[in-house]
Protein backbone atom coordinates (compact mmCIF):
# COMPACT_ATOMS: atom_id res chain seq x y z
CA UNK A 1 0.00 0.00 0.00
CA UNK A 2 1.06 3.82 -1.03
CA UNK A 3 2.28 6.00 2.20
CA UNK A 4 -0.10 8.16 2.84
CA UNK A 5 1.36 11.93 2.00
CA UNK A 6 1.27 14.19 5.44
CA UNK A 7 -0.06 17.61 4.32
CA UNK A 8 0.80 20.76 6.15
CA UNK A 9 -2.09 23.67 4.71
CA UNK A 10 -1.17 27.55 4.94
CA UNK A 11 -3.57 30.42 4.98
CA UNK A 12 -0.30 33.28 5.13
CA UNK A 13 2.41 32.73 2.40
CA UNK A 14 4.88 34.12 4.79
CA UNK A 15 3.99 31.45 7.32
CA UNK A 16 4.46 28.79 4.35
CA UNK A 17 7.70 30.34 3.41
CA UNK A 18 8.93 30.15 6.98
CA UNK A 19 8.14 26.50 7.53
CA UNK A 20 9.76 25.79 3.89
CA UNK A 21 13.19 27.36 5.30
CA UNK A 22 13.01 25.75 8.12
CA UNK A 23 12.20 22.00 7.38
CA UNK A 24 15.29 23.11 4.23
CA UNK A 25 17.44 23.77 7.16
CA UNK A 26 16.63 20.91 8.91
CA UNK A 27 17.49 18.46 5.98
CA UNK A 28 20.65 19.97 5.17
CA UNK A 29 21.73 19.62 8.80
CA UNK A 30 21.14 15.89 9.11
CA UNK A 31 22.31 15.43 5.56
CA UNK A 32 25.77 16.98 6.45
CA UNK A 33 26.04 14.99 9.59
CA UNK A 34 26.60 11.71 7.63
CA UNK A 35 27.69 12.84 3.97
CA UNK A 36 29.85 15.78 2.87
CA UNK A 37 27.15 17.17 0.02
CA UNK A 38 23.82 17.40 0.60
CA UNK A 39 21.79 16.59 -3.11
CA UNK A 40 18.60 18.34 -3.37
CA UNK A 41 16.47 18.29 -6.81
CA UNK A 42 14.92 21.27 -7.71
CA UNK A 43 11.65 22.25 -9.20
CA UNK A 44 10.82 24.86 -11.76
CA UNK A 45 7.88 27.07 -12.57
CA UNK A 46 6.25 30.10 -10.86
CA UNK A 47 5.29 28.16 -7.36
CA UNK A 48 8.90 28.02 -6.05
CA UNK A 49 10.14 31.24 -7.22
CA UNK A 50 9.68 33.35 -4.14
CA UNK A 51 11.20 29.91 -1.57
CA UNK A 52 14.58 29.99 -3.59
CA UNK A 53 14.54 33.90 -2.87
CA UNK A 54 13.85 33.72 0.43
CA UNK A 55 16.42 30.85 1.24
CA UNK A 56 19.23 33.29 0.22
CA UNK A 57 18.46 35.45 3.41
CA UNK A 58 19.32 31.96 5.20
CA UNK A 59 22.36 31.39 6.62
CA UNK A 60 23.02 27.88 5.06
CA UNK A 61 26.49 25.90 4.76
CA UNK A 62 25.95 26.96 0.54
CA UNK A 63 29.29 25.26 -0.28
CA UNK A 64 27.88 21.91 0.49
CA UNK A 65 24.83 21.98 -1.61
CA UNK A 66 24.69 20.81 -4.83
CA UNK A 67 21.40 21.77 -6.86
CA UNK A 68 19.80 19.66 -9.67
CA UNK A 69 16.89 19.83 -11.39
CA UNK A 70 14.13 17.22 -11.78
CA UNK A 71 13.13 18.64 -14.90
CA UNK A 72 13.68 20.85 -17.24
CA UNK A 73 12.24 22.16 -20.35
CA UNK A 74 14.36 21.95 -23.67
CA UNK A 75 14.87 26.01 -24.15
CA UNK A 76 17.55 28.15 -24.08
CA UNK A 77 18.60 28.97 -20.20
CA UNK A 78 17.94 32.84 -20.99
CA UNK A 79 14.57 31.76 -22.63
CA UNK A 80 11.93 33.01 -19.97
CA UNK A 81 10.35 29.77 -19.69
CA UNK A 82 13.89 27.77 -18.80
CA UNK A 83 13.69 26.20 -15.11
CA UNK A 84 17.81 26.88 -15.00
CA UNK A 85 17.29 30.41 -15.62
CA UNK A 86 14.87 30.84 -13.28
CA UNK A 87 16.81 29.22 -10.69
CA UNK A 88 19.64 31.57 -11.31
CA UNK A 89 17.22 34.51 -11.69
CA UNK A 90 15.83 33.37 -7.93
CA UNK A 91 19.61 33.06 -6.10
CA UNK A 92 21.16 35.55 -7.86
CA UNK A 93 24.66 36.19 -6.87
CA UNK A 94 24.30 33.31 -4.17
CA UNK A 95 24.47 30.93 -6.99
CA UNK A 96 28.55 31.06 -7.32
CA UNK A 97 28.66 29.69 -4.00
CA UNK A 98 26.89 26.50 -4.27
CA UNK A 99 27.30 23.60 -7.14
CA UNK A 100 24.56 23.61 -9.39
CA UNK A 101 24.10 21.39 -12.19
CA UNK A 102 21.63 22.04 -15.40
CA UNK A 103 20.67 19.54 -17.99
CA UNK A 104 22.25 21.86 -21.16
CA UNK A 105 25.28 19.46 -21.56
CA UNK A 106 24.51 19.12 -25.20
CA UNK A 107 22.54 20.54 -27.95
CA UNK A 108 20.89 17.80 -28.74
CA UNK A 109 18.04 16.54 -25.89
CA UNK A 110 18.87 13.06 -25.82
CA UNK A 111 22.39 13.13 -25.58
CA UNK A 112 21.59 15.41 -22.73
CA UNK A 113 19.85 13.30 -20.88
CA UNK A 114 22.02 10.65 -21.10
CA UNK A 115 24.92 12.62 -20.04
CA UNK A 116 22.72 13.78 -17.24
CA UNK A 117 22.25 10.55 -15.89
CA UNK A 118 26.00 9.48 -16.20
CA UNK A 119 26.90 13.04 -13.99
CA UNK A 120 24.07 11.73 -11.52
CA UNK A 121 25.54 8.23 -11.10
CA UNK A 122 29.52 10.16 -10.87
CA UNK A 123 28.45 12.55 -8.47
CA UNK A 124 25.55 10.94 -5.92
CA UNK A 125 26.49 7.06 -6.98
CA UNK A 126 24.22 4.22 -8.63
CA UNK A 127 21.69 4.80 -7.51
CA UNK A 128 21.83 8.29 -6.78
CA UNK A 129 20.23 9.15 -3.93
CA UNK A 130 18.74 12.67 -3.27
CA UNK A 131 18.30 13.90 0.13
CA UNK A 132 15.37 15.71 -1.27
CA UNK A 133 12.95 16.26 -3.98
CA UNK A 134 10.94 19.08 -4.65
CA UNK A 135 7.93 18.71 -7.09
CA UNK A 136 4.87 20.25 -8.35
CA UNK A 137 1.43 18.97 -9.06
CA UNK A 138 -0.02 20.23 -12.30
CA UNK A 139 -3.47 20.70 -13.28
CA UNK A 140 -4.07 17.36 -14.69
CA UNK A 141 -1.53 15.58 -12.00
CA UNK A 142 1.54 15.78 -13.74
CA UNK A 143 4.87 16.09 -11.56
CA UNK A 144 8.30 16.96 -12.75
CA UNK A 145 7.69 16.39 -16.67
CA UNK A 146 5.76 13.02 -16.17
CA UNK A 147 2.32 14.02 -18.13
CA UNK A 148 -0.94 11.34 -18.06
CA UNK A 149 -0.28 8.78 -20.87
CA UNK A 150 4.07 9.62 -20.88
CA UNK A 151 6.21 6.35 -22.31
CA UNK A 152 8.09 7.70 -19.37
CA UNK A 153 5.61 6.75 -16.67
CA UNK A 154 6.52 3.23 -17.27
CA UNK A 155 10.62 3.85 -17.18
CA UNK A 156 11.77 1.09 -14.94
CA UNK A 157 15.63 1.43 -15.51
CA UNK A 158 17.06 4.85 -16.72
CA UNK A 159 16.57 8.14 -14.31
CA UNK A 160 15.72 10.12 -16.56
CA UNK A 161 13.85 10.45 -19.71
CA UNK A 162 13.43 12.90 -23.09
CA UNK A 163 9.65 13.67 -23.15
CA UNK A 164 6.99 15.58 -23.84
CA UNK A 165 4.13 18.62 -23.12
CA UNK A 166 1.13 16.54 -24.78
CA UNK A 167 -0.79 20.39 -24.86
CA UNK A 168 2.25 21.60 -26.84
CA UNK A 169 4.46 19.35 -28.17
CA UNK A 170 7.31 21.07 -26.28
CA UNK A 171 10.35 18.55 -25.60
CA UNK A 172 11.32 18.39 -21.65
CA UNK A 173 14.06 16.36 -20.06
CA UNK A 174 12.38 14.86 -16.54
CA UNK A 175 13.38 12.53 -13.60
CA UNK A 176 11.80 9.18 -13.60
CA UNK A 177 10.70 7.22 -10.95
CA UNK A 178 13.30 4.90 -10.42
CA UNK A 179 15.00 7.93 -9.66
CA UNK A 180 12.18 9.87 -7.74
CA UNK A 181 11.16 7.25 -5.51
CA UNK A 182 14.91 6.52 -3.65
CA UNK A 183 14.50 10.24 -2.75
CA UNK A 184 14.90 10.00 1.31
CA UNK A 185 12.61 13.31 0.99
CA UNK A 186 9.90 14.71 -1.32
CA UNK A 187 7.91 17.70 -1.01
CA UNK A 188 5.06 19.03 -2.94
CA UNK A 189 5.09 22.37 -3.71
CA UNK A 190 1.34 24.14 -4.09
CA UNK A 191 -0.18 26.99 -3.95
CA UNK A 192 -3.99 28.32 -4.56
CA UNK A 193 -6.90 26.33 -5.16
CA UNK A 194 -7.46 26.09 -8.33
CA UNK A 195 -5.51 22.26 -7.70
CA UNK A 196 -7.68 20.71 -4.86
CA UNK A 197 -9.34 18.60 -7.05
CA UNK A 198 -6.15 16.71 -8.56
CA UNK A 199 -4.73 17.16 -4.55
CA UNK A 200 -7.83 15.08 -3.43
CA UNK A 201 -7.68 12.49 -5.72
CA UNK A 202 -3.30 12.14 -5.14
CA UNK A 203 -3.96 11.99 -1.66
CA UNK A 204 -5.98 9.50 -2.10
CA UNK A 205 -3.43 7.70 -3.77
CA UNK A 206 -5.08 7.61 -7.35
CA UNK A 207 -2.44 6.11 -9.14
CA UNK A 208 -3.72 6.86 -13.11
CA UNK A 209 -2.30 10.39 -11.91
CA UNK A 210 1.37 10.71 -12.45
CA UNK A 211 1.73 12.96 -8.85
CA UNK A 212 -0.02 10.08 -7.41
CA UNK A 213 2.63 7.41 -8.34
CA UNK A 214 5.43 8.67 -6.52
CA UNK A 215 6.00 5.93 -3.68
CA UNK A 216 9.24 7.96 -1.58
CA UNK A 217 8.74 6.72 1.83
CA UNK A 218 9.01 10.18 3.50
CA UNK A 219 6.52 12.83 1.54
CA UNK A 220 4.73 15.52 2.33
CA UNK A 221 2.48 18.05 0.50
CA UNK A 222 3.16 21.85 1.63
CA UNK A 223 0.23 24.06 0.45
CA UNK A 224 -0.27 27.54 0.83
CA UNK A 225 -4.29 27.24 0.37
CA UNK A 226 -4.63 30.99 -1.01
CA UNK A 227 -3.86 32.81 -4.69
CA UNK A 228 -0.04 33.68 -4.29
CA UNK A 229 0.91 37.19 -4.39
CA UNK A 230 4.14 36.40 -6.60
């Protein structure tokens, strides 16, 4: 049987913000205590913008953090819709302090990906093990770049995965879950209501809904139950 996901709801985003900086604190603490890098995956879009900005106030061991990316969408980084330039955009000068690694490591997508995965094997080990994942939960339950229907939902060997928007054909590099679920940590990342429906139905462990595949022993689903401000 699926864990159940523990959900912690937020009416204030600066109360959600301030739990999301702590519990990051937290896991980069224990991390450190029995590894010299902590591994955290990253998500993109417009939900996690204003957490990366507010974790460069923190006073955080940077040097021994090493960013990925669980997904990313095949554009150019300074293209507005590029989850590596938003990253950057979001930690700003902070960003030469800590090791950060994007998926451009070649022009073609697939070749990408694979060297991806071989960086992720040299770096964390096989398998590589994240101390934490962050994800969102689209619209119709998609997480990272694993869409309903997606070849890649079935991936049972490789991490990672060329795919596909199905509303717009647009080509996106994404973890899979034989990478996803050895995470010792994944958080959801929500905000407004206009998702409760698809949050319902994941909680509820429906698993014809990509968000609601994800089996990581440990997750939890932080929500800030209000329209964002950012």
């Amino acid at each position: 049987m699926m864990k159940r996901i523990e959900t912690v709801i937020f009416e204030s985003e600066q109360e959600w913000l301030n739990y999301l900086c702590a519990s990051f604190k937290k896991i980069v603490e224990s991390s450190l205590s029995n590894a010299l890098l902590c591994h955290v995956a990253l998500s993109g879009g417009k939900t996690p913008f204003p957490f990366y900005e507010r974790l460069t106030k923190e006073d955080l061991p940077w040097e021994k953090i090493c960013f990925w990316l669980g997904d990313e969408r095949w554009v150019a980084v300074n293209d507005p819709q590029s989850n590596e330039g938003m990253i950057l955009r979001a930690f700003g000068d902070l960003s030469k302090k800590f090791q950060f690694h994007g998926w451009h490591l070649s022009e073609d997508p697939q070749q990408a990906a694979f060297l991806y995965e071989k960086l992720l094997i040299e770096k964390i080990g096989d398998p590589p093990v994240f101390d934490l994942v962050l994800l969102g939960i689209g619209e119709d339950g998609h997480t990272a770049s694993l869409f309903p229907g997606s070849e890649a939902l079935e991936e049972k060997n490789r991490y990672v995965a060329v795919t596909s928007n199905p509303s717009n054909g647009q080509i996106r590099l994404t973890f899979t879950f034989p990478l996803l679920n050895r995470a010792r940590q994944a958080w959801f990342l929500v905000t407004g209501k206009k998702k409760q429906k698809v949050i319902e139905n994941i909680l509820l462990s429906h698993t014809d809904l990509p968000a609601g595949r994800l089996s990581v022993k440990n997750q939890w689903l932080i929500w800030l139950n209000k329209e964002p401000s950012f």
